[in-house]
Each structure stands twice: as structure tokens, then as C-alpha cells.
N, C-alpha and C. Protein backbone atom coordinates (compact mmCIF):
# COMPACT_ATOMS: atom_id res chain seq x y z
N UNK A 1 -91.27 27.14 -83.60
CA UNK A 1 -90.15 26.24 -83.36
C UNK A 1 -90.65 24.84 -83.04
N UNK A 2 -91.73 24.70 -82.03
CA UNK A 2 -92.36 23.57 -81.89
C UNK A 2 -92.77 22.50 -83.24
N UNK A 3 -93.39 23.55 -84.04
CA UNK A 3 -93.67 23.32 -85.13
C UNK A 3 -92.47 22.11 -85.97
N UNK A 4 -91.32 22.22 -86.20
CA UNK A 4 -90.55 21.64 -86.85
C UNK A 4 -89.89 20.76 -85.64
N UNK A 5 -89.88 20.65 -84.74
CA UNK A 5 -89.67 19.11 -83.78
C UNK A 5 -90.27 18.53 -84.09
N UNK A 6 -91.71 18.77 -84.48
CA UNK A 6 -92.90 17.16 -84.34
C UNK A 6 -92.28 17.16 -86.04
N UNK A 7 -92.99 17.85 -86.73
CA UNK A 7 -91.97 17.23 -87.98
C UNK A 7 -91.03 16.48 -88.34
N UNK A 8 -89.96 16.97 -87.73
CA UNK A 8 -88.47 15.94 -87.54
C UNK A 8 -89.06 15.03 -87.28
N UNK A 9 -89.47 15.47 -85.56
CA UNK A 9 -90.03 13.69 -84.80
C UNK A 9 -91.29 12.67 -85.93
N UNK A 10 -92.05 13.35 -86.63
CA UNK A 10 -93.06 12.81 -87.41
C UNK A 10 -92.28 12.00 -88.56
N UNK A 11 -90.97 12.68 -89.37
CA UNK A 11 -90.77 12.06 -90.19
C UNK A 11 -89.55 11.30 -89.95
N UNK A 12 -88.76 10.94 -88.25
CA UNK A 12 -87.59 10.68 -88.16
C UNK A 12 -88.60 9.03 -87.65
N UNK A 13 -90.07 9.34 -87.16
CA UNK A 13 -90.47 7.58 -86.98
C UNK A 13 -91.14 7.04 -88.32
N UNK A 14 -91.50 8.10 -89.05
CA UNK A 14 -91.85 7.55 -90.66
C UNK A 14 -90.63 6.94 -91.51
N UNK A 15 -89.82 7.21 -91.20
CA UNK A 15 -88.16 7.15 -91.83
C UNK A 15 -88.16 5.27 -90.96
N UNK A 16 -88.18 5.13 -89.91
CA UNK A 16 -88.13 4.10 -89.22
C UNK A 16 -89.14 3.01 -89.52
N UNK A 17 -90.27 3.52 -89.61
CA UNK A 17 -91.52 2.20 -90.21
C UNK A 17 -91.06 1.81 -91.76
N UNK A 18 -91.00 2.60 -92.74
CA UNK A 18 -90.20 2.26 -93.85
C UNK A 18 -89.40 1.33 -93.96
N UNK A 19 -87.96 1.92 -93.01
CA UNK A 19 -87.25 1.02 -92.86
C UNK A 19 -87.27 -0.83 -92.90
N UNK A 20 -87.93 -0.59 -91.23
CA UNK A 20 -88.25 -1.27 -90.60
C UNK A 20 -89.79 -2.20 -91.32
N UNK A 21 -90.30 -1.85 -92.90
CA UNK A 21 -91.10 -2.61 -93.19
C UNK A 21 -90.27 -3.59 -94.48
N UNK A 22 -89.43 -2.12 -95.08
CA UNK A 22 -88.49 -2.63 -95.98
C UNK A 22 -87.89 -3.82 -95.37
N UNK A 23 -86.75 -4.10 -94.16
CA UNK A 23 -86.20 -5.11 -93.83
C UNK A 23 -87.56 -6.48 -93.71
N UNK A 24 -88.20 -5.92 -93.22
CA UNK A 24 -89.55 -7.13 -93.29
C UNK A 24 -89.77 -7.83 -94.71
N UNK A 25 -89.67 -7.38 -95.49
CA UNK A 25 -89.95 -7.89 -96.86
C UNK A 25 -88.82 -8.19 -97.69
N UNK A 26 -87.71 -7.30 -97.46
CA UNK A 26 -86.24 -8.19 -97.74
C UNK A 26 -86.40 -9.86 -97.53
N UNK A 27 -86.35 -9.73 -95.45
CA UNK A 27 -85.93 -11.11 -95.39
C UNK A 27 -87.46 -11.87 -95.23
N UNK A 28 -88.87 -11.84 -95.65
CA UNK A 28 -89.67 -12.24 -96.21
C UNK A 28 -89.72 -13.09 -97.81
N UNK A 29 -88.77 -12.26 -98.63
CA UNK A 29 -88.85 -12.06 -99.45
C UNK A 29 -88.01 -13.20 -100.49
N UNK A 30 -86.71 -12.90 -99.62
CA UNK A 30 -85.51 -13.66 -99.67
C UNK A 30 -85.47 -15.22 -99.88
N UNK A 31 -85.09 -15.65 -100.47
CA UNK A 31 -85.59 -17.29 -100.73
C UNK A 31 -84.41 -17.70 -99.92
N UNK A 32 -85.28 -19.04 -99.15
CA UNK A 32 -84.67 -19.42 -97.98
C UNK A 32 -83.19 -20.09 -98.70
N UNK A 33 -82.00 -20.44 -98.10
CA UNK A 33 -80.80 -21.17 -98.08
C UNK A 33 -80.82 -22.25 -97.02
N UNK A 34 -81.00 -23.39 -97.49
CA UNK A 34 -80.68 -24.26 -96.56
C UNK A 34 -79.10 -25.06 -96.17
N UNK A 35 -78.31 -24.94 -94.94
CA UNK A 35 -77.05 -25.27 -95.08
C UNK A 35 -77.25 -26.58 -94.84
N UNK A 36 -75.99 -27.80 -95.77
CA UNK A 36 -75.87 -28.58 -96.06
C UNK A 36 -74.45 -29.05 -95.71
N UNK A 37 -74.06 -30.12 -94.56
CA UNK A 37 -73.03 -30.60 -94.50
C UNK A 37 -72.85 -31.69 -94.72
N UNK A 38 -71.22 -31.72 -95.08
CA UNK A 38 -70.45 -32.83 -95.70
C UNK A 38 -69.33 -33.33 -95.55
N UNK A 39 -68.91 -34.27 -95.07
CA UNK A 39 -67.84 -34.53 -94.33
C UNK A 39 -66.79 -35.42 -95.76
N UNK A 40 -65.52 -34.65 -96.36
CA UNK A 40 -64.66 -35.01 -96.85
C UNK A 40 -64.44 -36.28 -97.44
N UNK A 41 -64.73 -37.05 -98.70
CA UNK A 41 -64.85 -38.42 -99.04
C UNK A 41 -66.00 -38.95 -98.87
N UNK A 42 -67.22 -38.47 -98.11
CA UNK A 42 -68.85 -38.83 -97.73
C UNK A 42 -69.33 -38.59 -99.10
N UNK A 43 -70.64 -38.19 -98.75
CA UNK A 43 -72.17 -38.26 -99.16
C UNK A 43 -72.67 -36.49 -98.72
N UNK A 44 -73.63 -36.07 -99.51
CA UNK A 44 -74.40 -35.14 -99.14
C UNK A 44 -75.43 -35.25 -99.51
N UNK A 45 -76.68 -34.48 -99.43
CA UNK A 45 -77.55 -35.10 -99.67
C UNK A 45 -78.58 -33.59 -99.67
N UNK A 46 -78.93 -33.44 -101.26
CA UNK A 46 -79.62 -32.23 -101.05
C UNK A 46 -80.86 -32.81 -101.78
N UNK A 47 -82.03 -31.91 -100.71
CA UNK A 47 -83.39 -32.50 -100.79
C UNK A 47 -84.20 -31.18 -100.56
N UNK A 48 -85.14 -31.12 -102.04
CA UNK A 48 -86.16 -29.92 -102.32
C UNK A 48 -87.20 -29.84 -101.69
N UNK A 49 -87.55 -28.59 -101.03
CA UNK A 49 -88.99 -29.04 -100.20
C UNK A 49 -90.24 -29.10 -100.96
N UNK A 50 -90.41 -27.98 -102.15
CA UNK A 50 -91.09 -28.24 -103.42
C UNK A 50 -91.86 -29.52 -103.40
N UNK A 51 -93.03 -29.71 -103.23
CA UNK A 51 -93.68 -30.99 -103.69
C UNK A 51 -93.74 -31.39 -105.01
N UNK A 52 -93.62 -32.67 -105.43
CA UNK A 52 -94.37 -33.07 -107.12
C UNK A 52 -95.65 -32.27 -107.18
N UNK A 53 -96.19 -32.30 -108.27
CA UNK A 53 -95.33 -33.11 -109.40
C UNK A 53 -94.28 -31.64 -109.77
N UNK A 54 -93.95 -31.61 -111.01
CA UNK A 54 -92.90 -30.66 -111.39
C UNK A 54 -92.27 -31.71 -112.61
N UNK A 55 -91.99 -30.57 -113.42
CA UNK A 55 -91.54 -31.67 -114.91
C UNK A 55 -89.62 -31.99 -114.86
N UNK A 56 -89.39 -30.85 -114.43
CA UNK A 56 -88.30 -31.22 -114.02
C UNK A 56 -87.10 -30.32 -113.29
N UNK A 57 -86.01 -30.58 -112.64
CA UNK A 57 -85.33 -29.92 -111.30
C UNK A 57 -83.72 -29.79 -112.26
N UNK A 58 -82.98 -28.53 -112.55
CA UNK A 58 -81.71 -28.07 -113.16
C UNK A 58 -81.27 -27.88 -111.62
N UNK A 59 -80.09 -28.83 -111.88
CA UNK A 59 -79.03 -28.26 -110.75
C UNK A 59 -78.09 -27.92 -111.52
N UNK A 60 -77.54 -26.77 -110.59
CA UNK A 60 -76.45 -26.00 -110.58
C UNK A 60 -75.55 -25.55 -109.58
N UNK A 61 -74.22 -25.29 -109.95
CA UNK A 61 -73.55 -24.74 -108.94
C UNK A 61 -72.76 -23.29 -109.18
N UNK A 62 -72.55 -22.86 -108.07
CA UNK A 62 -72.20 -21.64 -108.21
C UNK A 62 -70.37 -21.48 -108.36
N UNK A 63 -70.44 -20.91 -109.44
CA UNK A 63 -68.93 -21.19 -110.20
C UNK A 63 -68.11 -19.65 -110.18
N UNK A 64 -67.84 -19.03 -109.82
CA UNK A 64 -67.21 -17.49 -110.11
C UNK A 64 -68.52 -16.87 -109.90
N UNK A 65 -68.64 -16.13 -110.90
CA UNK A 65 -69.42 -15.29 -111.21
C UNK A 65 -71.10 -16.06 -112.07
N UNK A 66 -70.23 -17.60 -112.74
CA UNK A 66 -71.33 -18.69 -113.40
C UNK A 66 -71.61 -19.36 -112.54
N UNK A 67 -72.57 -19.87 -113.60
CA UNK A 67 -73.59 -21.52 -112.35
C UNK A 67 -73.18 -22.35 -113.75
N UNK A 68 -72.80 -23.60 -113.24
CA UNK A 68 -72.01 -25.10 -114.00
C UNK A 68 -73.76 -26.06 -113.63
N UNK A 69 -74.40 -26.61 -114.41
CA UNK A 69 -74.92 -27.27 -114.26
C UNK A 69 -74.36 -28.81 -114.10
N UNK A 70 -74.81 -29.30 -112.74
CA UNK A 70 -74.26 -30.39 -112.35
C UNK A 70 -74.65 -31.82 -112.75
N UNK A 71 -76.67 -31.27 -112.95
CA UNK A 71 -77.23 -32.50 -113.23
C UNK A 71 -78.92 -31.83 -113.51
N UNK A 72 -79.38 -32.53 -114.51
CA UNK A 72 -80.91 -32.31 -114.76
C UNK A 72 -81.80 -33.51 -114.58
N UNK A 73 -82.64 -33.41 -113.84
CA UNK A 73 -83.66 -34.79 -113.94
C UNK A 73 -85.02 -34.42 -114.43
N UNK A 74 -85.46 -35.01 -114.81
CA UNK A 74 -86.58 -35.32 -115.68
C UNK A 74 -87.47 -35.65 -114.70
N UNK A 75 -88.62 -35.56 -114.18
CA UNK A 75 -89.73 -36.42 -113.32
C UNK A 75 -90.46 -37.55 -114.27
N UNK A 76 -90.35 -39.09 -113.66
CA UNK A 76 -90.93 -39.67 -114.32
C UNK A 76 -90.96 -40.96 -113.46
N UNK A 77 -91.48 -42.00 -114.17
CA UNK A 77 -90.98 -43.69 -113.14
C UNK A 77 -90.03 -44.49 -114.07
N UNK A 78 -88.88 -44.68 -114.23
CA UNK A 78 -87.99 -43.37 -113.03
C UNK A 78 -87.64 -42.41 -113.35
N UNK A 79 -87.22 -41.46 -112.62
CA UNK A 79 -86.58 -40.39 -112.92
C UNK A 79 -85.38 -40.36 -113.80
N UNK A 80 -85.40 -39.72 -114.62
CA UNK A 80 -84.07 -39.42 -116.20
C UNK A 80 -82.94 -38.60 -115.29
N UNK A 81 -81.99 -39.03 -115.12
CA UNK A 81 -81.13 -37.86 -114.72
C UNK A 81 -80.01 -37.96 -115.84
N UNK A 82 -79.60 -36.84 -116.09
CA UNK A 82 -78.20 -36.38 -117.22
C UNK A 82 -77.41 -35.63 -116.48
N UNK A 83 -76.02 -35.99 -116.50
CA UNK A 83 -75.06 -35.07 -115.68
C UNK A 83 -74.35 -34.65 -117.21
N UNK A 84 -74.03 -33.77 -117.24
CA UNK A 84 -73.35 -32.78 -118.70
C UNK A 84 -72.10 -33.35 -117.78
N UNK A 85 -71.30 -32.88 -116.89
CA UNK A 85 -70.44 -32.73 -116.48
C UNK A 85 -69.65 -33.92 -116.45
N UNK A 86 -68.62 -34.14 -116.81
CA UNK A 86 -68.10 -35.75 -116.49
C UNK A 86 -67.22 -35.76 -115.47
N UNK A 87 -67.12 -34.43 -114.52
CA UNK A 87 -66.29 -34.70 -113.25
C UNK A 87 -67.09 -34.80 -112.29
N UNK A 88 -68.66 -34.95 -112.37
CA UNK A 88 -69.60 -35.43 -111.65
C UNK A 88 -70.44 -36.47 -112.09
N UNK A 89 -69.93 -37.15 -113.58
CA UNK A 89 -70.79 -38.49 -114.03
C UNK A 89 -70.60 -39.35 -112.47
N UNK A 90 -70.16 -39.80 -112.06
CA UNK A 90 -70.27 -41.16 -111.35
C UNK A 90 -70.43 -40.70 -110.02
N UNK A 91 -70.70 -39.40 -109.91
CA UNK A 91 -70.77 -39.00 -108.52
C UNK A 91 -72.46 -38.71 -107.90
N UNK A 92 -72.74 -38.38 -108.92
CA UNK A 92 -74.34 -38.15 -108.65
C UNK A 92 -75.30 -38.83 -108.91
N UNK A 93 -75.89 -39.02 -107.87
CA UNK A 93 -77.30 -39.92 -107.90
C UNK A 93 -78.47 -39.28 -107.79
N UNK A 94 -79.69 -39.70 -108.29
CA UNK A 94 -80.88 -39.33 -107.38
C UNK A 94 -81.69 -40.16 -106.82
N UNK A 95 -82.77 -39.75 -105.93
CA UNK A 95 -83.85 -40.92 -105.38
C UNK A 95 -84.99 -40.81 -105.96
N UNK A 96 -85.69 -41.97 -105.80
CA UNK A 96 -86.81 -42.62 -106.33
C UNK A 96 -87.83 -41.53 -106.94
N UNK A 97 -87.98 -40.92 -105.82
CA UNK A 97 -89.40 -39.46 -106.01
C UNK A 97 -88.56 -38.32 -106.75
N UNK A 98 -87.24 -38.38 -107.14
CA UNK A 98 -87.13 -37.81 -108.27
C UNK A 98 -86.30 -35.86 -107.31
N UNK A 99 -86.85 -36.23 -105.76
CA UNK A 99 -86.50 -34.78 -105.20
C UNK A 99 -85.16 -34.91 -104.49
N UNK A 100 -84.51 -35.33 -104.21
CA UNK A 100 -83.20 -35.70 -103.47
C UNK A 100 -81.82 -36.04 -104.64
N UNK A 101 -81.19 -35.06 -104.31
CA UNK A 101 -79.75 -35.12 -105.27
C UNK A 101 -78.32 -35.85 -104.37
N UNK A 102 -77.93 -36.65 -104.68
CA UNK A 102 -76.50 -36.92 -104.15
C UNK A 102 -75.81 -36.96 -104.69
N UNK A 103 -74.55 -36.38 -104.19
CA UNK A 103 -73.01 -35.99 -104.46
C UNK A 103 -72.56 -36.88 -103.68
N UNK A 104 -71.68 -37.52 -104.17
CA UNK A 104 -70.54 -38.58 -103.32
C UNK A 104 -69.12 -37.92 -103.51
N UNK A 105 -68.73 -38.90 -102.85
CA UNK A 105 -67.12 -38.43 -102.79
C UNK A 105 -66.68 -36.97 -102.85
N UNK A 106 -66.89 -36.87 -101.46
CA UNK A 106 -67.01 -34.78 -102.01
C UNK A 106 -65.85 -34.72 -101.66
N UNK A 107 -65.39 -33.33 -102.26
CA UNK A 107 -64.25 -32.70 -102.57
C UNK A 107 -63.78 -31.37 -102.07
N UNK A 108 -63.16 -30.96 -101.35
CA UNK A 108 -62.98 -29.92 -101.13
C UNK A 108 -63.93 -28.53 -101.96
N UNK A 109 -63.48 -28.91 -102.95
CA UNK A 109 -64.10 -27.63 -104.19
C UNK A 109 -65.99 -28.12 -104.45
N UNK A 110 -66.12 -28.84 -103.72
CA UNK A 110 -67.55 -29.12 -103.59
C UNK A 110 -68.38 -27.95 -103.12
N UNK A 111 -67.39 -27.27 -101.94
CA UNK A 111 -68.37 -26.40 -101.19
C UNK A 111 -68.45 -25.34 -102.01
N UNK A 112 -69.85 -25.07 -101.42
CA UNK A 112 -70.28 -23.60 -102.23
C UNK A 112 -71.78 -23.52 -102.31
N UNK A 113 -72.33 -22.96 -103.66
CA UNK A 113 -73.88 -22.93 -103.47
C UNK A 113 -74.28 -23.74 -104.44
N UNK A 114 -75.60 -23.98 -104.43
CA UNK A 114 -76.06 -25.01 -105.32
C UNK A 114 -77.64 -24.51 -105.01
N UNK A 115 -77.67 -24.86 -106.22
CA UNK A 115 -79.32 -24.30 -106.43
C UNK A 115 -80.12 -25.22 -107.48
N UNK A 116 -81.08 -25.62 -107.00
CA UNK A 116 -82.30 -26.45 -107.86
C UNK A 116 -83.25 -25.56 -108.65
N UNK A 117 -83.27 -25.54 -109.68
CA UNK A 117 -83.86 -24.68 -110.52
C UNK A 117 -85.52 -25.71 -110.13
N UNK A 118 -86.38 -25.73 -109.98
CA UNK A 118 -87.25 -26.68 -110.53
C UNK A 118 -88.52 -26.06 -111.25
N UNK A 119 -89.02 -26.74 -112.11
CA UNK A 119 -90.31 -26.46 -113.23
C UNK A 119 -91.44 -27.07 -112.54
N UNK A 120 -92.48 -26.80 -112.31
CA UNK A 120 -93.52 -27.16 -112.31
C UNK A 120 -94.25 -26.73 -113.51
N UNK A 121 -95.36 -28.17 -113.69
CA UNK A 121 -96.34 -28.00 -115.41
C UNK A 121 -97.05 -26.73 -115.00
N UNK A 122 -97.02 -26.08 -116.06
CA UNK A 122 -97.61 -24.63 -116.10
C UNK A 122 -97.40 -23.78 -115.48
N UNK A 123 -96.16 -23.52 -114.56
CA UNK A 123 -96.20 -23.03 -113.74
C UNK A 123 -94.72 -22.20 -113.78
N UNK A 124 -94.78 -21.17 -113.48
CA UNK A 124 -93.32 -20.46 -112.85
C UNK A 124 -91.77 -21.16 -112.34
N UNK A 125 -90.44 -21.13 -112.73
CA UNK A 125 -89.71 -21.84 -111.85
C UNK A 125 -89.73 -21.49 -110.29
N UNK A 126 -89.33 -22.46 -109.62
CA UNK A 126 -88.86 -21.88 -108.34
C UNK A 126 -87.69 -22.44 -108.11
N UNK A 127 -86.68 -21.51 -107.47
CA UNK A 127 -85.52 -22.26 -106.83
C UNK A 127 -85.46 -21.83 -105.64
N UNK A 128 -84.70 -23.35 -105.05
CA UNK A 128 -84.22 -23.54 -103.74
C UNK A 128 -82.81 -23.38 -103.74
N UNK A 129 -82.33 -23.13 -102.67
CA UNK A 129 -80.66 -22.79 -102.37
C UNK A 129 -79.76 -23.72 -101.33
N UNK A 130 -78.99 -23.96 -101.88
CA UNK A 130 -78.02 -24.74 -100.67
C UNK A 130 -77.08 -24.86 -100.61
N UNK A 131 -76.74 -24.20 -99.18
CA UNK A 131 -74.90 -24.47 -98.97
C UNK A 131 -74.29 -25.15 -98.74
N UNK A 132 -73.30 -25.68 -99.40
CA UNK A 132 -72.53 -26.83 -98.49
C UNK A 132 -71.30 -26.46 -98.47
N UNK A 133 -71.26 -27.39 -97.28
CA UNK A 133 -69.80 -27.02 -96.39
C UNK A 133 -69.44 -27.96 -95.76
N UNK A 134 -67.96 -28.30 -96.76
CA UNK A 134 -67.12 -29.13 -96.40
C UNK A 134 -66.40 -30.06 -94.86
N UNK A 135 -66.34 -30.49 -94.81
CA UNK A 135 -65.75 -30.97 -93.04
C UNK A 135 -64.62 -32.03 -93.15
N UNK A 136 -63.52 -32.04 -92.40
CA UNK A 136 -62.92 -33.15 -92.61
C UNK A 136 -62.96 -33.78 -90.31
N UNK A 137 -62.36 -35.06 -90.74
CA UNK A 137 -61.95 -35.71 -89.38
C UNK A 137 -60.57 -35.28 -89.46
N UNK A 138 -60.96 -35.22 -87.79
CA UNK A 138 -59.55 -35.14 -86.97
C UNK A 138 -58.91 -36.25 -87.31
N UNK A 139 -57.89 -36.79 -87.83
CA UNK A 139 -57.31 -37.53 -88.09
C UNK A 139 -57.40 -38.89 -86.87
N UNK A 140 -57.00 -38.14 -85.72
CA UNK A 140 -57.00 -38.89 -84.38
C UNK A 140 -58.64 -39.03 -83.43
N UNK A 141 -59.23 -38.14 -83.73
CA UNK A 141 -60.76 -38.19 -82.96
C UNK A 141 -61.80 -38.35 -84.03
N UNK A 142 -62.14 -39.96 -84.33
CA UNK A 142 -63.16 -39.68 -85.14
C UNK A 142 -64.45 -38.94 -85.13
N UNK A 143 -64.52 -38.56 -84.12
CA UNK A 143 -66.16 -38.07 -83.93
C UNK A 143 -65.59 -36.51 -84.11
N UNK A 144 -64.70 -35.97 -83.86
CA UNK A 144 -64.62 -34.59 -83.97
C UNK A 144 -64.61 -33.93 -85.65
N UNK A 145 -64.82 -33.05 -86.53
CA UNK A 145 -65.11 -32.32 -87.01
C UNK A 145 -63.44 -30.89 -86.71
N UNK A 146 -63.38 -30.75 -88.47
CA UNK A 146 -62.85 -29.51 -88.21
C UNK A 146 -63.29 -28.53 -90.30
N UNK A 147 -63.30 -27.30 -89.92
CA UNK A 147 -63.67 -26.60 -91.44
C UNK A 147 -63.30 -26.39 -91.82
């Protein structure tokens, strides 16, 4: 009888290291999300931690079940950016080093995910993730915030 306690007990903490290595490498694993706020009629401002060089960065957003590409830049002096989209032509900018995306005039339907595809020469894509989330003013307290 002894016999099948340590068993149980042998395979009920083997059952647990598993676990417990599995969750380790999930959120190891997991490509980080960085949250991104934006306050209603502002600016946002999403910025890749990815160093250059890299040939070039696909943004996208997360649409239903699709991703809408918002804007592609090119790395170069200067940077090429193309927005496909024409309900984000005049809204998006980028900066100088080619890693920082801005959205202006945000919109309610702004929020959501957004993801930078980026290329590096010879190399594998990697993407980064980012949430944004909308904010408006209290009408009456400018400094306050509501979601």
C-alpha cells in the first residue's frame, strides 16, 4: 500500500514541475505587449525596441479576425513610408531613425492591437505588439482621464 502513495506522491510533484516548467516557457516565450496610451484627438506614439539596421517594419492592425496594414517603411535616409490605407494617409508619421510610428488624431476605433512586423537583412521577422487604449477628458477636469 505504501508502495502506491510515493507513486501518487512521485508523480502528483512530477505532474507539478511540468506544469510549473510549461508556464515558465509559455510566459518566457510569449512575445512581450507593450500598452500604449492615447488620449482622444492626441498623438500616440509607438516605438520598436528592435535595433537597426532592419530593411524594413509592416504595421498592422488587428481587425476581426484580420490585420489591415496601416503603414510600411522602408529603412533608409529617409525613411520611405507608404500608408495603403487612405483613412490613415494624413494621420501617420514616422521619425527620423525610421523606429517610431505616429498616429494622430486618434479615434475611438483606434484602440486595439497593432503589431510591427519588422525584417532584418538576412534575418528572421520579428514582431513587437502594442496595445492601445483610448482615453478621453473629463470634460470639466482637464487632468483627469476616463476609458
Amino acid at each position: 500500500y505504501m508502495g502506491d502513495v510515493r507513486t501518487f506522491h512521485f508523480f502528483d510533484m512530477s505532474h507539478k514541475i511540468v506544469l510549473s516548467l510549461w508556464f515558465s516557457v509559455l510566459l518566457l516565450g510569449a512575445d512581450s505587449e507593450e500598452q500604449v496610451n492615447g488620449i482622444l484627438g492626441d498623438s500616440a506614439t509607438f516605438q520598436v525596441k528592435t535595433s537597426p539596421s532592419f530593411e524594413l517594419i509592416s504595421w498592422t492592425k488587428a481587425v476581426s479576425s484580420n490585420s489591415e496594414t496601416i503603414a510600411v517603411v522602408t529603412f533608409g535616409e529617409p525613411c520611405s513610408l507608404l500608408v495603403p490605407d487612405p483613412a490613415y494617409k494624413k494621420r501617420v508619421n514616422v521619425s527620423k531613425d525610421c523606429r517610431e510610428l505616429h498616429l494622430s488624431h486618434l479615434k475611438k476605433e483606434d484602440a486595439g492591437r497593432f503589431t510591427a512586423g519588422i525584417i532584418p537583412p538576412g534575418a528572421k521577422r520579428v514582431d513587437e505588439y502594442f496595445d492601445l487604449k483610448i482615453f478621453r477628458k473629463y470634460p470639466s477636469h482637464g487632468s483627469k482621464f476616463q476609458a
